[in-house]
Each structure stands twice: as C-alpha cells, then as structure tokens.
C-alpha atoms as a PDB file:
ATOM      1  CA  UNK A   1     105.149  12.840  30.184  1.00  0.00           C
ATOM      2  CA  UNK A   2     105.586   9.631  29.462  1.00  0.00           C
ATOM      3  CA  UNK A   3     101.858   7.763  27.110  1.00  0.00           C
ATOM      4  CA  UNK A   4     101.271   5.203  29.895  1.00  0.00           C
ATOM      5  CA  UNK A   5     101.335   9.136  32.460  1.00  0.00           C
ATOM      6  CA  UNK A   6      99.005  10.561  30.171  1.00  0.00           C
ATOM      7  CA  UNK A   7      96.807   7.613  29.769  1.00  0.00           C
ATOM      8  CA  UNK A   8      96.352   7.322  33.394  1.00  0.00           C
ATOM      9  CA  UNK A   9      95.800  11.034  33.804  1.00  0.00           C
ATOM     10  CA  UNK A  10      92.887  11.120  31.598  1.00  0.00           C
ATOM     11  CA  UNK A  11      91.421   8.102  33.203  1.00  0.00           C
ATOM     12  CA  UNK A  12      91.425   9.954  36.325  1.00  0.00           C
ATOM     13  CA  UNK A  13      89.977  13.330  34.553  1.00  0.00           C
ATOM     14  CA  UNK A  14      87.313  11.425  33.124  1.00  0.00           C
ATOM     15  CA  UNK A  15      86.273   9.030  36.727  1.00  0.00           C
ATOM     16  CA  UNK A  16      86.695  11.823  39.138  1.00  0.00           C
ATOM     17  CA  UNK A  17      86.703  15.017  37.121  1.00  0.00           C
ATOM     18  CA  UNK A  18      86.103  17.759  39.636  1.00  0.00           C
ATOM     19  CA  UNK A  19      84.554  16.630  43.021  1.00  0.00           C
ATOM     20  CA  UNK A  20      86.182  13.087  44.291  1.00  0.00           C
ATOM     21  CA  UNK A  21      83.548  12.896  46.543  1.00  0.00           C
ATOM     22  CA  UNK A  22      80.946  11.938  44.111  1.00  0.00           C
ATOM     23  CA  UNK A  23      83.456   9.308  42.278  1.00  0.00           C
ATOM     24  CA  UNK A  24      84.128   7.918  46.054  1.00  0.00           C
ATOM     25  CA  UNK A  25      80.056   7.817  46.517  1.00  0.00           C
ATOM     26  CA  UNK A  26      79.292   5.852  42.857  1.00  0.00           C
ATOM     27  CA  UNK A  27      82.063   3.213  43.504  1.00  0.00           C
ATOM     28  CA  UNK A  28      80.732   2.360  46.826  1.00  0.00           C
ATOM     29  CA  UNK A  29      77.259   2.650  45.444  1.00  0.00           C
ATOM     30  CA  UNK A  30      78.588   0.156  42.795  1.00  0.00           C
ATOM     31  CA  UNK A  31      80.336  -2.519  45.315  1.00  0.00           C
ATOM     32  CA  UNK A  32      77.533  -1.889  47.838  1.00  0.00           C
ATOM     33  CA  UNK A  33      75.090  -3.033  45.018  1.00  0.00           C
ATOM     34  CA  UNK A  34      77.196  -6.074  43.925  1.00  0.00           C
ATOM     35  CA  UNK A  35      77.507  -7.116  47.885  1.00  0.00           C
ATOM     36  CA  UNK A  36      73.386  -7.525  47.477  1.00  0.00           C
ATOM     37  CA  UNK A  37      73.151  -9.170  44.650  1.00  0.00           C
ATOM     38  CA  UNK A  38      75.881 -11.541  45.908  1.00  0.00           C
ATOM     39  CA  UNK A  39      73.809 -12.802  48.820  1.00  0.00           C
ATOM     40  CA  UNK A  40      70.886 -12.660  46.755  1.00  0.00           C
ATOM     41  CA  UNK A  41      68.859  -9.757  48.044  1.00  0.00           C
ATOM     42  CA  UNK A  42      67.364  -7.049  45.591  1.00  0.00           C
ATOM     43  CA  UNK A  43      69.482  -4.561  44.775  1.00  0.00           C
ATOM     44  CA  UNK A  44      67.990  -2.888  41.886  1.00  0.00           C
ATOM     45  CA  UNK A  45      66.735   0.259  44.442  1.00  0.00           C
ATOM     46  CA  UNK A  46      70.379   0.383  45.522  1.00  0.00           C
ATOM     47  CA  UNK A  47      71.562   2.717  42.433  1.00  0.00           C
ATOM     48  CA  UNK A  48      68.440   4.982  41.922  1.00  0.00           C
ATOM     49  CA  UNK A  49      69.060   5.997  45.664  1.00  0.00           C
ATOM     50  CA  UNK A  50      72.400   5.884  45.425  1.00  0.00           C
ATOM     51  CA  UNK A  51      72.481   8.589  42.578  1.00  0.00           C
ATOM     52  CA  UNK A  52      69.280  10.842  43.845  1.00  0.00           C
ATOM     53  CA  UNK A  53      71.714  11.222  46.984  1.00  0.00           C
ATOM     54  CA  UNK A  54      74.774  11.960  45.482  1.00  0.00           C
ATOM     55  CA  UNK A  55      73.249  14.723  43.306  1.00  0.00           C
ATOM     56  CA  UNK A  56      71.564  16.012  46.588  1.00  0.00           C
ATOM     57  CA  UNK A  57      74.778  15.961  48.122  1.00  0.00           C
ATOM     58  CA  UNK A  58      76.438  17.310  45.144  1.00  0.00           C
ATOM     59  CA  UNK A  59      73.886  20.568  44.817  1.00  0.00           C
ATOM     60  CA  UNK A  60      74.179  21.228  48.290  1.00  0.00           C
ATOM     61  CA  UNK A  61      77.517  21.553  48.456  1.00  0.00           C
ATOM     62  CA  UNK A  62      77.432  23.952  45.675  1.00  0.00           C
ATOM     63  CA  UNK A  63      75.237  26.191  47.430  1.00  0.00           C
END
C-alpha cells in the first residue's frame, strides 16, 4: 500500500470509524449549521440537537 493509501485509510478510520451513518448525520449537521449562519439566523441550537439525535439514533440502533 502505497503512504498517500494509507494516509487516506486512516482518515477514513478516524471520520467514520464504525457506523457511517453517524459521520453522514455530523457533516450535514455541520453544513446545515453553516447554511444558518450564512443567512444570518441563529444556529448555535443547530449542533446540541444535532448531536442529542444522533446519539439517540446511535443507541437505538444498538439495541
């Protein structure tokens, strides 16, 4: 494996890790977050919300 393979491997590893899922949920959490403080709005709720739901999502999944 090539380093530039391996670099980009454990980049992945370390984003995603085990569930995708969650990774997909934090970057739109993320962009949806920017959008609002792009026009403006308050966003600052956005990630708090964002993260309680994920790990709700994440431990029910587990069940």
């Amino acid at each position: 494996m090539s380093l530039l393979t391996r670099a980009i491997a454990a980049v992945w590893e370390f984003v995603v890790g085990d569930d995708w899922l969650i990774a997909l949920g934090v970057a739109a959490a993320i962009g949806v977050t920017a959008a609002l403080a792009a026009l403006e709005l308050p966003a600052w709720w956005l990630m708090p919300v964002g993260a309680a739901g994920l790990l709700w999502l994440s431990l029910r999944r587990a069940k």
